[in-house]
Structure formats: C-alpha cells, structure tokens
Protein backbone atom coordinates (compact mmCIF):
# COMPACT_ATOMS: atom_id res chain seq x y z
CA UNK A 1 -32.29 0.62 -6.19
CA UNK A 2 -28.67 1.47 -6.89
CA UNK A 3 -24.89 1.62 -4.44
CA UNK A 4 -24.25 5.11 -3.53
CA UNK A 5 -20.86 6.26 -2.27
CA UNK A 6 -21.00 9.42 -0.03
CA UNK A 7 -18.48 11.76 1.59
CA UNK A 8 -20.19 13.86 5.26
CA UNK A 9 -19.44 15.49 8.08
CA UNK A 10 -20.68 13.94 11.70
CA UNK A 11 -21.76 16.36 14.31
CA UNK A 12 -18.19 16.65 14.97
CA UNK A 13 -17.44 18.29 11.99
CA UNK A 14 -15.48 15.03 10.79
CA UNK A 15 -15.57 13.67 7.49
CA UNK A 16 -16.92 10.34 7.31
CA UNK A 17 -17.27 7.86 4.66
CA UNK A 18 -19.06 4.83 3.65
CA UNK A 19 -21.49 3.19 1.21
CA UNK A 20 -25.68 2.89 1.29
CA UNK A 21 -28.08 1.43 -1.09
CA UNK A 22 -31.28 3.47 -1.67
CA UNK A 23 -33.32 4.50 -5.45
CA UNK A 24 -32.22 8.44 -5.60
CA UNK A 25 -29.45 10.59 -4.62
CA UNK A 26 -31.93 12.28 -3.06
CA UNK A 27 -32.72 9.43 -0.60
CA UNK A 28 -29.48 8.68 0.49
CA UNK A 29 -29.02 12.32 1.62
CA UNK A 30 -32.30 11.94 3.47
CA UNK A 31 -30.90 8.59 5.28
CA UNK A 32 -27.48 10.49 5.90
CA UNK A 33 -29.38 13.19 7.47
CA UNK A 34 -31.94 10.84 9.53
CA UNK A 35 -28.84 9.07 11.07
CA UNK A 36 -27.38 13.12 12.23
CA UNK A 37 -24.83 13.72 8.99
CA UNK A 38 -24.37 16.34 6.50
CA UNK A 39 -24.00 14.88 3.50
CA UNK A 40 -20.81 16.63 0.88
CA UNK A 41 -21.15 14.31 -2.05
CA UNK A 42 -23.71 11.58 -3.11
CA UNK A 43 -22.07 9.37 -6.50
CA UNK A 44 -23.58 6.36 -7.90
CA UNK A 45 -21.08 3.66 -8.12
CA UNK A 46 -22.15 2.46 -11.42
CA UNK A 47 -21.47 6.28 -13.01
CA UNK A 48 -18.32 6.51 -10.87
CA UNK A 49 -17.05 3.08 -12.57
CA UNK A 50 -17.74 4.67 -16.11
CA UNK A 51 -16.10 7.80 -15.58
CA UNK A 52 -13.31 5.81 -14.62
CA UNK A 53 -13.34 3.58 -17.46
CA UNK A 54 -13.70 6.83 -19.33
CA UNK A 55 -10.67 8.20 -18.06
CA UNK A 56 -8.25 5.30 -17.79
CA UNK A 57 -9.45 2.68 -20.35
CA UNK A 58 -9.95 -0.91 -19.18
CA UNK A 59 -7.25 -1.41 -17.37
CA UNK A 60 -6.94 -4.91 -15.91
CA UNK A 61 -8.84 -6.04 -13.08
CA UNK A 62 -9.64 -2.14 -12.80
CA UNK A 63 -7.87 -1.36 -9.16
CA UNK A 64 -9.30 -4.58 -7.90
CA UNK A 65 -6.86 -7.33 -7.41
CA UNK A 66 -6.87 -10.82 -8.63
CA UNK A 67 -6.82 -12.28 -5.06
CA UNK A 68 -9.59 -10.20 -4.17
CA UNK A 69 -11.70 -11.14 -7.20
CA UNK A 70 -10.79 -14.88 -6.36
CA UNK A 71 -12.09 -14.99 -3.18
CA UNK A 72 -14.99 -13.12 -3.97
CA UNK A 73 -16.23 -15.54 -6.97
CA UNK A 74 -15.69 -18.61 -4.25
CA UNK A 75 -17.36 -16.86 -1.63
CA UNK A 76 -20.45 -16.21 -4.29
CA UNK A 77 -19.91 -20.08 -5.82
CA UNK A 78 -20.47 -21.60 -1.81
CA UNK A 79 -23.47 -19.21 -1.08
CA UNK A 80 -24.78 -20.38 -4.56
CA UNK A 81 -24.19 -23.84 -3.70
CA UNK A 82 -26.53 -23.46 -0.49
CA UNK A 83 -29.34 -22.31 -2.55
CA UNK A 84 -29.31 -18.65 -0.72
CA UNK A 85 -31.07 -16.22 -3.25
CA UNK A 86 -28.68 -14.51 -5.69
CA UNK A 87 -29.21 -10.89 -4.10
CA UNK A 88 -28.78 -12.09 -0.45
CA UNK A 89 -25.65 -13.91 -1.78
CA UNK A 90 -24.08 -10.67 -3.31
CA UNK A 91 -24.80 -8.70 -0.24
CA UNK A 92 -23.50 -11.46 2.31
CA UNK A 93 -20.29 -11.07 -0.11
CA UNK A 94 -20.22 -6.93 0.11
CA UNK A 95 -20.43 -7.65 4.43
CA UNK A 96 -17.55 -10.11 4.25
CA UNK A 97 -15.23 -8.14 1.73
CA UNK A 98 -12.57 -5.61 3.66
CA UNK A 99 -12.30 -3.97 0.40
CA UNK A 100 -13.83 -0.59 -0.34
CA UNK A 101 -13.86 -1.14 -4.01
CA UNK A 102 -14.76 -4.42 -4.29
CA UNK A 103 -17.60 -3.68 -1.65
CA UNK A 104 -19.12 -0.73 -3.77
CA UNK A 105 -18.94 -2.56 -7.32
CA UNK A 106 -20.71 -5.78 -5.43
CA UNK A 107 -23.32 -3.73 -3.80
CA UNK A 108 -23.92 -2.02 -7.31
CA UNK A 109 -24.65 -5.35 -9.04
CA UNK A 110 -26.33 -6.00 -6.25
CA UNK A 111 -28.73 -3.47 -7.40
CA UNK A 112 -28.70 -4.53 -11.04
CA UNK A 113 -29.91 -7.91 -10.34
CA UNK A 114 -32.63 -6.40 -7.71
CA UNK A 115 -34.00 -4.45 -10.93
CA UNK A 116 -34.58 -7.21 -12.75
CA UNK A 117 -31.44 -7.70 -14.73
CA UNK A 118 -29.15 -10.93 -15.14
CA UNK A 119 -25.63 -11.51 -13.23
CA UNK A 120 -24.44 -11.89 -16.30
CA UNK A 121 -25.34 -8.33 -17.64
CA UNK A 122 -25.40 -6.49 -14.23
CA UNK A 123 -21.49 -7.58 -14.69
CA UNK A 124 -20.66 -6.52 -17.71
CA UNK A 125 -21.42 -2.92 -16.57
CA UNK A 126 -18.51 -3.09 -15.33
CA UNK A 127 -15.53 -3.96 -17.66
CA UNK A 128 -12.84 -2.78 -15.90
CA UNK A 129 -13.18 -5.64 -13.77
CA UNK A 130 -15.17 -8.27 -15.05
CA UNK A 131 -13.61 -9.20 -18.34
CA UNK A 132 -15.54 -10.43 -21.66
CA UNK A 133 -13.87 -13.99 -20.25
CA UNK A 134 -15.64 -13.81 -16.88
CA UNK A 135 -19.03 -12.24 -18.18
CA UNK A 136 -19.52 -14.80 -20.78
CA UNK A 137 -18.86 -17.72 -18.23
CA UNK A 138 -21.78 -16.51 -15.71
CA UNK A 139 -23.45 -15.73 -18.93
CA UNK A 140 -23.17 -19.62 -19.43
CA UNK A 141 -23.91 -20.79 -16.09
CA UNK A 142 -27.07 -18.71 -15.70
CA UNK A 143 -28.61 -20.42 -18.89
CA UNK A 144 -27.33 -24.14 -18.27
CA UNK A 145 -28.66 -23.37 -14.13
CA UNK A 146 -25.01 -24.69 -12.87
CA UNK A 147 -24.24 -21.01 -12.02
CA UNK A 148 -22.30 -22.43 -8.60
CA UNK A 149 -20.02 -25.09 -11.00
CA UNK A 150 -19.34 -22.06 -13.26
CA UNK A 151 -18.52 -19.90 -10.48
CA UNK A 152 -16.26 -22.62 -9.03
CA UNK A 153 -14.29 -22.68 -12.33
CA UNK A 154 -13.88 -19.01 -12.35
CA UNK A 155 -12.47 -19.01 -9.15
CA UNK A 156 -10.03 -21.70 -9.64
CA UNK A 157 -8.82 -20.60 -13.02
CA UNK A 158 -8.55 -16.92 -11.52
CA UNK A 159 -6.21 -18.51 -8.30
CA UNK A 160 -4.15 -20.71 -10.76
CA UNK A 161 -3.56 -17.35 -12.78
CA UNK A 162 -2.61 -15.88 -9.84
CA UNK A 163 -0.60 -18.31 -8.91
CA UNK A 164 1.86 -18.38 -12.11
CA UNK A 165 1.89 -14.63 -11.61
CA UNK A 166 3.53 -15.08 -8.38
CA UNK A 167 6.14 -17.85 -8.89
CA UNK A 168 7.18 -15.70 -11.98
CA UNK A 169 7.77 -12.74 -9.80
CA UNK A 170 9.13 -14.80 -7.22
CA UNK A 171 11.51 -16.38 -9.65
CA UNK A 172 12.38 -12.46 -11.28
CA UNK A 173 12.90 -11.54 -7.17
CA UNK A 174 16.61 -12.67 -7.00
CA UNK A 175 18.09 -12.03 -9.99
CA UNK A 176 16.90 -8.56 -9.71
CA UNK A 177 18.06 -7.56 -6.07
CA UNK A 178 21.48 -9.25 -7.59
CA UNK A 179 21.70 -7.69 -10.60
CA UNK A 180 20.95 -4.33 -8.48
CA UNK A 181 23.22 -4.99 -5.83
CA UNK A 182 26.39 -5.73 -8.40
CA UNK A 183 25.22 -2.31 -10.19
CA UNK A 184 25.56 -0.27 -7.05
CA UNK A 185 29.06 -1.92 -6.18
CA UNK A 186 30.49 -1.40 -9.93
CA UNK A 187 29.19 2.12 -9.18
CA UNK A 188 30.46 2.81 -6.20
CA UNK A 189 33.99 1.80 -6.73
CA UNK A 190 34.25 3.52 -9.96
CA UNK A 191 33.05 6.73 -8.55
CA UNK A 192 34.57 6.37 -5.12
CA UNK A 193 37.40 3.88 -4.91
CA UNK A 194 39.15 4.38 -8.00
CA UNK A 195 39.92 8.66 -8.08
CA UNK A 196 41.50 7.94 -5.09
CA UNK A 197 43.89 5.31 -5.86
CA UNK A 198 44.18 7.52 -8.94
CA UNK A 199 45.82 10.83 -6.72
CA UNK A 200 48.12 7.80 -5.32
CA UNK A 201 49.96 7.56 -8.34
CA UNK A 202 49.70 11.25 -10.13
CA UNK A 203 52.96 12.39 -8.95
CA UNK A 204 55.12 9.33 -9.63
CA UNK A 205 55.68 10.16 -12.95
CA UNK A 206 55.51 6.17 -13.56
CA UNK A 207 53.45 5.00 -16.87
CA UNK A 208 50.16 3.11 -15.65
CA UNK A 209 49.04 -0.04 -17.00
CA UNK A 210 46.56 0.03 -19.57
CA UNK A 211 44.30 -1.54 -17.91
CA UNK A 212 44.21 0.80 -15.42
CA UNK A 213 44.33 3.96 -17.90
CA UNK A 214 41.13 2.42 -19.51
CA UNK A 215 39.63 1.96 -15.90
CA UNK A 216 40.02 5.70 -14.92
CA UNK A 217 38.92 6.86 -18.32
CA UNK A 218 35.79 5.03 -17.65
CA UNK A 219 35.57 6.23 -14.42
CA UNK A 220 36.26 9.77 -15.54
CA UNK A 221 33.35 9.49 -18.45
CA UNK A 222 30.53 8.09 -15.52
CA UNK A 223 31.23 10.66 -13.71
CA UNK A 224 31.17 13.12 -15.89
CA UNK A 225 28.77 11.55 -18.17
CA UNK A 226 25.96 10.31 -15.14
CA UNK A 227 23.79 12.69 -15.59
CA UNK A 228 22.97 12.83 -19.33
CA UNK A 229 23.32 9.24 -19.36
CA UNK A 230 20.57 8.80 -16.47
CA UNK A 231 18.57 11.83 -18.39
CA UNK A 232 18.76 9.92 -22.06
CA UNK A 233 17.80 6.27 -20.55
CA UNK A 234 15.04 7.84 -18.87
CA UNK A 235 14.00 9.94 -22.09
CA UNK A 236 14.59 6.63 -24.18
CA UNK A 237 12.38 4.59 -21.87
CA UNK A 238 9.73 7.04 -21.78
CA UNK A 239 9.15 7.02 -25.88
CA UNK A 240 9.69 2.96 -26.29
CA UNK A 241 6.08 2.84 -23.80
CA UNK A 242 4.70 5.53 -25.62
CA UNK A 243 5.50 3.82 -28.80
CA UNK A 244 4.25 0.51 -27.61
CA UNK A 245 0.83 1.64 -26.99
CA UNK A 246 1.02 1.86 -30.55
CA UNK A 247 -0.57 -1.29 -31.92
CA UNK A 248 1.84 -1.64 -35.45
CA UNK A 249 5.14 -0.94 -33.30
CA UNK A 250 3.81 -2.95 -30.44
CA UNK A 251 2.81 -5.69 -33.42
CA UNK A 252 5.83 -5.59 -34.52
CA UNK A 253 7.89 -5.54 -31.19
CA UNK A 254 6.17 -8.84 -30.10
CA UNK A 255 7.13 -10.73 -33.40
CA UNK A 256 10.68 -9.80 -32.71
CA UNK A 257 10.73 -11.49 -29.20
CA UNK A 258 8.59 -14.46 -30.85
CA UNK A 259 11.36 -14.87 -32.99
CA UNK A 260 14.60 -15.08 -29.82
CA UNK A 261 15.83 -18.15 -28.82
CA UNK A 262 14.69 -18.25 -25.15
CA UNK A 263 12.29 -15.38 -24.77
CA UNK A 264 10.15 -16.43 -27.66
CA UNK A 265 9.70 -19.96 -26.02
CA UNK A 266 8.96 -18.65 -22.68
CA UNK A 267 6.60 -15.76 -24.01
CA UNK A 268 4.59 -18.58 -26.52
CA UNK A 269 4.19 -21.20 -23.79
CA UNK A 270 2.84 -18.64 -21.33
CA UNK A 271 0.73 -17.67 -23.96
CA UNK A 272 -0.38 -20.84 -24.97
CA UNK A 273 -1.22 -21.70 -22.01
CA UNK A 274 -3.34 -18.95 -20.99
CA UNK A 275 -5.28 -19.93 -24.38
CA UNK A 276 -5.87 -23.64 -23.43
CA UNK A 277 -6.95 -22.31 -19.81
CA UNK A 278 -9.18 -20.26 -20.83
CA UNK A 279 -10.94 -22.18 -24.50
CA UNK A 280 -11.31 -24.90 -21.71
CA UNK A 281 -13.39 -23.75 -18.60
CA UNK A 282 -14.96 -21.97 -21.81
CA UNK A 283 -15.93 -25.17 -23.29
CA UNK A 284 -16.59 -26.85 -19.68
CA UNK A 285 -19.67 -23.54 -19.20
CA UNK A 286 -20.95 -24.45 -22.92
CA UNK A 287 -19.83 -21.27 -24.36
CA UNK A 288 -20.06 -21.95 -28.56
CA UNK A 289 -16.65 -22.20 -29.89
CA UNK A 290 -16.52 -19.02 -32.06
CA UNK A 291 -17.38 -16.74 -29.06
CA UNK A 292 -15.00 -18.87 -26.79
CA UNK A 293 -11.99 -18.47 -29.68
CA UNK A 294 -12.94 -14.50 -29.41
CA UNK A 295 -12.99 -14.14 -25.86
CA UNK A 296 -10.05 -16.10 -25.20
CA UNK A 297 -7.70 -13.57 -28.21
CA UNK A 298 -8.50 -11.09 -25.74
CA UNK A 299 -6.79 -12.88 -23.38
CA UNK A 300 -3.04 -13.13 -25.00
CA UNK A 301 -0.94 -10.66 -24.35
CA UNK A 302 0.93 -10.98 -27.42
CA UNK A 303 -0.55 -9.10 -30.31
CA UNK A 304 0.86 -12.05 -33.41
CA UNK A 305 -0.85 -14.39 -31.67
CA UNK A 306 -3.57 -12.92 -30.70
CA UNK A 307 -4.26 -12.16 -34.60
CA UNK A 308 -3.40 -15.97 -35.14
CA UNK A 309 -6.47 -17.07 -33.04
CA UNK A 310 -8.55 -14.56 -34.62
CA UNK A 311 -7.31 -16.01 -37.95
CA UNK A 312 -8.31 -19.57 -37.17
CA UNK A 313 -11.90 -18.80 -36.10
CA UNK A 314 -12.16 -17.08 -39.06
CA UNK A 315 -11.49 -20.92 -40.70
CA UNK A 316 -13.53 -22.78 -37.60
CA UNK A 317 -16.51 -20.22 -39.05
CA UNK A 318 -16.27 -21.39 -42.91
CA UNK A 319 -15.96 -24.80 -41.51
CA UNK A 320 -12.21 -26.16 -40.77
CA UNK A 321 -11.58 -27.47 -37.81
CA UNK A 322 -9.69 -25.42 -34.63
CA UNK A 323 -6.47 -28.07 -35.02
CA UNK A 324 -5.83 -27.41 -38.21
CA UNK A 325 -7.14 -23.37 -38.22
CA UNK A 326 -4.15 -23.34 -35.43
CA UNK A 327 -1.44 -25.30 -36.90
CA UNK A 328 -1.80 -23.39 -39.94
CA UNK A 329 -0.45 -19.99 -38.28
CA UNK A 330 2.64 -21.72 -36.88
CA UNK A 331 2.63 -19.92 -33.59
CA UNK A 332 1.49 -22.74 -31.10
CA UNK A 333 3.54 -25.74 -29.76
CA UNK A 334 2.71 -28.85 -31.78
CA UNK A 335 1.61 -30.79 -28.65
CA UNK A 336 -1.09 -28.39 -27.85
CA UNK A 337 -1.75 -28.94 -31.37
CA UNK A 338 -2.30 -32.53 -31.16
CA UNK A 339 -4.52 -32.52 -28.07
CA UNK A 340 -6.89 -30.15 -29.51
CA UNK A 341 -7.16 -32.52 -32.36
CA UNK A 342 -7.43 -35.08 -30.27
CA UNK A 343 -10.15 -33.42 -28.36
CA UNK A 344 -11.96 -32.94 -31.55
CA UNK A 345 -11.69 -36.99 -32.81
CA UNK A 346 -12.80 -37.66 -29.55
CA UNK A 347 -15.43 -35.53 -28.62
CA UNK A 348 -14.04 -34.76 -25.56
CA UNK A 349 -12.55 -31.16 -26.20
CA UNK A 350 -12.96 -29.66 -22.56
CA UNK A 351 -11.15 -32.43 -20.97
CA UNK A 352 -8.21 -32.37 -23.76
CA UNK A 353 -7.66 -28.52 -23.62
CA UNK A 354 -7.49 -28.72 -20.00
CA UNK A 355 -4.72 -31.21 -20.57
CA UNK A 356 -3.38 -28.86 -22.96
CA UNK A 357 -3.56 -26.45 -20.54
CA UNK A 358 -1.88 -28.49 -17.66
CA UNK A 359 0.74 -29.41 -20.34
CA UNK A 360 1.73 -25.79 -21.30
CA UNK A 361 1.94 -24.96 -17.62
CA UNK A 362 4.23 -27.52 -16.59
CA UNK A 363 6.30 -27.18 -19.24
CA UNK A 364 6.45 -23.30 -18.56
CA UNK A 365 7.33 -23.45 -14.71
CA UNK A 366 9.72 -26.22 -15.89
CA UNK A 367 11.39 -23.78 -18.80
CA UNK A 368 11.17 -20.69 -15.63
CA UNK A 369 12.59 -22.55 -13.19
CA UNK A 370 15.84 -23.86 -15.55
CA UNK A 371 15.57 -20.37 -16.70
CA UNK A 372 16.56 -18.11 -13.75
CA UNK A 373 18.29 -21.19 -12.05
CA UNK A 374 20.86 -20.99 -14.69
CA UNK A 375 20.89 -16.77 -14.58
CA UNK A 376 22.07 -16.45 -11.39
CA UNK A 377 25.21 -18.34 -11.20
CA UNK A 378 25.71 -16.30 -14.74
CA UNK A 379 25.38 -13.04 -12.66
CA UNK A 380 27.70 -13.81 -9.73
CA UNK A 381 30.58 -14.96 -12.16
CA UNK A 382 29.77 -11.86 -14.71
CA UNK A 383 29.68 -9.71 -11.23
CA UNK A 384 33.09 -11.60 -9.86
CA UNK A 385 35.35 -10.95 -13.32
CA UNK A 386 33.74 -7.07 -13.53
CA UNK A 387 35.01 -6.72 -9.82
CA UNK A 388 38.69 -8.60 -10.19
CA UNK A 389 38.98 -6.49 -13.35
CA UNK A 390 38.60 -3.39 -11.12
CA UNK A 391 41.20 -4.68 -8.45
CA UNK A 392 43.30 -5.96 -11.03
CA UNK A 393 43.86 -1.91 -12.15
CA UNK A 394 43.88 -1.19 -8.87
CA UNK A 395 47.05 -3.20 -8.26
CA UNK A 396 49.18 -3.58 -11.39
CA UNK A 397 50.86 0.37 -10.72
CA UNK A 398 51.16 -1.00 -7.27
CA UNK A 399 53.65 -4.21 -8.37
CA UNK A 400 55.21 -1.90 -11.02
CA UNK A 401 56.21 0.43 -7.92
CA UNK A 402 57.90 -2.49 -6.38
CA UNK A 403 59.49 -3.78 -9.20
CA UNK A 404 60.85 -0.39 -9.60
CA UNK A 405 62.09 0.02 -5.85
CA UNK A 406 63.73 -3.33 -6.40
C-alpha cells in the first residue's frame, strides 16, 4: 500500500485535490471514480519526493519547515508513549497535520512501515527531509525499544534549533530595517534635495565650499552612475553564489571568516554548538561514536570545520581519543574541549556534551546579544554624521551669502 496524490474534476467540472492510500495507481482511480470524480493525474508520493530530490538536491528540511517537523516528531513521541501501534500513530499524525506536504510524506511512510519496513528506513526514503541526523536517531530508538524517548529528543533538539534560528533573525530584524531606512534617506536627499539647492546657487557666481562641491559631485555620479552601479552589484552578487557552490572557493571563503575578529567567533561558537547538540542526543540514542562524529560533520555549516571533525574520527578510528582528535585541529573553543575530555575520564559523555552544548549556546546568545546591541547605536551615529555632513553642504554657500551681503 503506498500515498497517492491526485488532481480531478467533480461533477461540476471543478478541480479537486487531495490525498488516498490504496496498492496501484490503478486503484486509486477506481476509488476516485466510485466516490463520482474524474481522475487527471494519479503520482505516488514516494516517486514525487525523488524527482524532487532529483531536481533540487537535498535541500534542507525539503519545503517542510522546522516547526512543522517539530510538532510532528512530538505528536508521534506522545502517541508512542501510549502504546498506539506505530501505523495508527503515523496516520493519527497525517489527520492532525494542516500541512499538505507534511500530510503526503507521513501517509507515504505510513505505507512503508505497513509493508513491512522499519521507521527508520521508511524515513530515509526521504532525505530531503529527514536528515542522516534524524534517521540514525529512530534508527537507534527502534533497536534499544525507547523509540518514544528518542522521539522526544528529536523534537526538543529540533525546537531548540529553531529557536536560535529565530532570536538570530530577530536580533538581524533591527539593524536591517535601520540600516535600510538610513540608505533610502542618504538616497533620497542626494537625488532629490541636493540638485535643487544646487539651481539656488548656479547664478551667483559665488565659489562653493568644498564640501559642498564634493557633495554635488557625488550626487551628480549616483545619479548618473545608479544604474550600472545597481546592474554590477547585482551581476557581482550573482557570481560570488555561483562561486560558493563551489566547494574549494566556498572552502576557502569560510577559512577567511574563521580567521575575523568577531565573525569568526560568532560563526565557530554557533558551530560548535550545533556539534555538541547533536554528538549528544547522538550519544543519549546509543548511536557508536564514529557514525555519530559522521553524522554530526554533516551538520556544520562551515566546510574547515566540518573537515576538522572528519579529521578527528579518522584518529578516534586508529584509536585516539575525540578530546585530543579535536584539540589537535585548533578549530573548537578549549572549554568544549575540556568537557568532552571530561566526558571521556568520566564515562559520562552524553551528559558532558550536553553541557558542552548548553555552554556554547549561552555563550553564543550572550556574544549575539552584545553583538547587535552594540551595532545599532553604531548605525544611528554613522547615520547622524552622514546626514549633518549633507546639511552641513547644504548651508555653508548659504552663510557665505550673508557674509557677503554684510
């Protein structure tokens, strides 16, 4: 039995769709036709999802979002929990869900697990959602039989992601509509305001200031200038993300900003972090080390680092330990390093990389927080002298006609 997706037309000659579960094409055009439709396109939802992946690579979360994925994996833990049979489970979670795509790509595992196959691997037919990270966890919980604590963990480690996400763009949020906002008025008074005051004083004959001759050259060259300027940062924005999907520039790219003062600091934390996070719910669902060290390189956006993890289990496998493996590349804060020695004295690794974890978290929120908080006084006064630089031009011809009345 598989998740169909059709497109037909009701005896009004209106297109309807919707989703059914049947073993053919052939029988979902028969139910479609049973319940009065005429049935315009039958597509199994599993070969949908790999034409997709086809087309667009795995692309995160695949079109499903993070909340969405969240509440489903709680929704599945609780029904887990209650002992309800793992097919009943997955379709009380394709009724509850208001999402089209989420509801399909449920109902099609769904099938997969009514055939006889594990979560785990009805999952992973679908990358473009469920990531190596989330397969291997259910993988975990299915063979330990805590599937509902795993699924727990999932959930909460896919909220607190979420989470970050948000207070970053929150944080981003006002700087942005500033840094807009002082944009537009630089813009507009330098296209608008100024060639006026400029006719004002053409036929006085009087020698400007050079502050304002350098104000209406400028003025004269945007003007002029706006559209190949507009045309070239466009063109020059298009080839840096073509270039970046190129894994030696993009390499080489996120060394640089490893390497700048504030940037780098923010960009390893949040990448540390996400490592801790993820070697530790890893850990907590019995995943072996080597695959969890894998699985969570995938995981870090930044491509140095993610090459310095996949260093160090390279070492863990000829038999160092992970502290040391991950000291040795120099990329990772030394108080992460410490814990996940710790861990390893103590025996207690899951509970000291979630510290590491909490750590790294903290400390980034902390370093975000101090971050923009400083930023945006920084762009009021940068936006204030721009602007009294402006109506300083404006007005020195002005008290030079005074003086000159005088």
């Amino acid at each position: 039995m598989g998740a169909y997706e059709y497109t037909a037309l009701d005896p009004r000659g209106a297109e309807k769709k919707g989703l059914l579960e049947g073993d053919s094409a052939r029988q979902i055009r028969a139910q479609l036709r049973e319940q009065q439709l005429v049935p315009l396109q039958v597509v199994e939802v599993t070969r949908k999802e790999r034409g997709r992946e086809r087309r667009e690579g795995r692309s995160r979360q695949g079109g499903v979002s993070v909340t969405a994925l969240a509440i489903m994996t709680r929704q599945l833990a609780t029904l887990t929990r209650s002992a309800t049979p793992l097919a009943d489970a997955l379709a009380t979670v394709a009724r509850q869900t208001d999402k089209p795509r989420l509801k399909s790509l449920v109902l099609a595992v769904r099938a997969q697990v009514l055939e006889g196959h594990s979560l785990a691997d009805a999952l992973a037919r679908f990358p473009n959602v469920f990531d190596d990270l989330y397969v291997a966890t259910v993988r975990a919980g299915e063979q330990s039989g805590h599937l509902d604590l795993v699924l727990e963990r999932l959930a909460e480690y896919t909220e607190s992601r979420q989470m970050m996400r948000q207070k970053v763009q929150l944080a981003l949020l006002y700087p942005v509509i500033l840094t807009l906002m002082a944009v537009a008025v630089v813009s507009a008074l330098l296209a608008f305001v100024v060639p006026e005051v400029v006719k004002v004083f053409e036929n006085t004959g009087q020698t400007l200031p050079w502050l304002t001759r350098a104000l209406i050259a400028t003025s004269d060259f945007l003007r002029s200038a706006f559209p190949w300027l507009a045309s070239g940062l466009a063109l020059a924005l298009l080839i840096f993300a073509r270039l970046l999907k190129r894994p030696d520039f993009k390499r080489r790219m996120d060394a640089l900003v490893l390497r700048l003062p504030v940037a780098g600091r923010l960009v390893r934390g949040m990448n540390t972090a996400r490592l801790a996070r993820t070697l530790s719910i890893l850990s907590a669902s019995n995943v072996p080390l080597l695959d969890a060290m894998r699985i969570a390189a995938e995981v870090l956006g930044n491509l140095p680092m993610r090459q310095a993890v996949e260093r160090a289990a390279e070492r863990v496998r000829e038999g160092a330990s992970l502290a040391t493996s991950l000291e040795k590349e120099g990329h990772f804060p030394p108080l992460f390093i410490q814990l996940v020695s710790g861990g390893e004295a103590s025996g207690e690794m899951e509970k000291m990389l979630d510290h590491a974890a909490s750590a790294q978290e903290r400390e980034l929120q902390t370093l975000i927080a101090t971050l923009f908080g400083l930023l945006e006084p920084i762009l009021i006064v940068v936006m204030g002298l721009v602007v009294m630089v402006i109506v300083l031009a404006i007005l020195l011809p002005i008290f030079d006609l005074n003086s000159l009345v005088k």
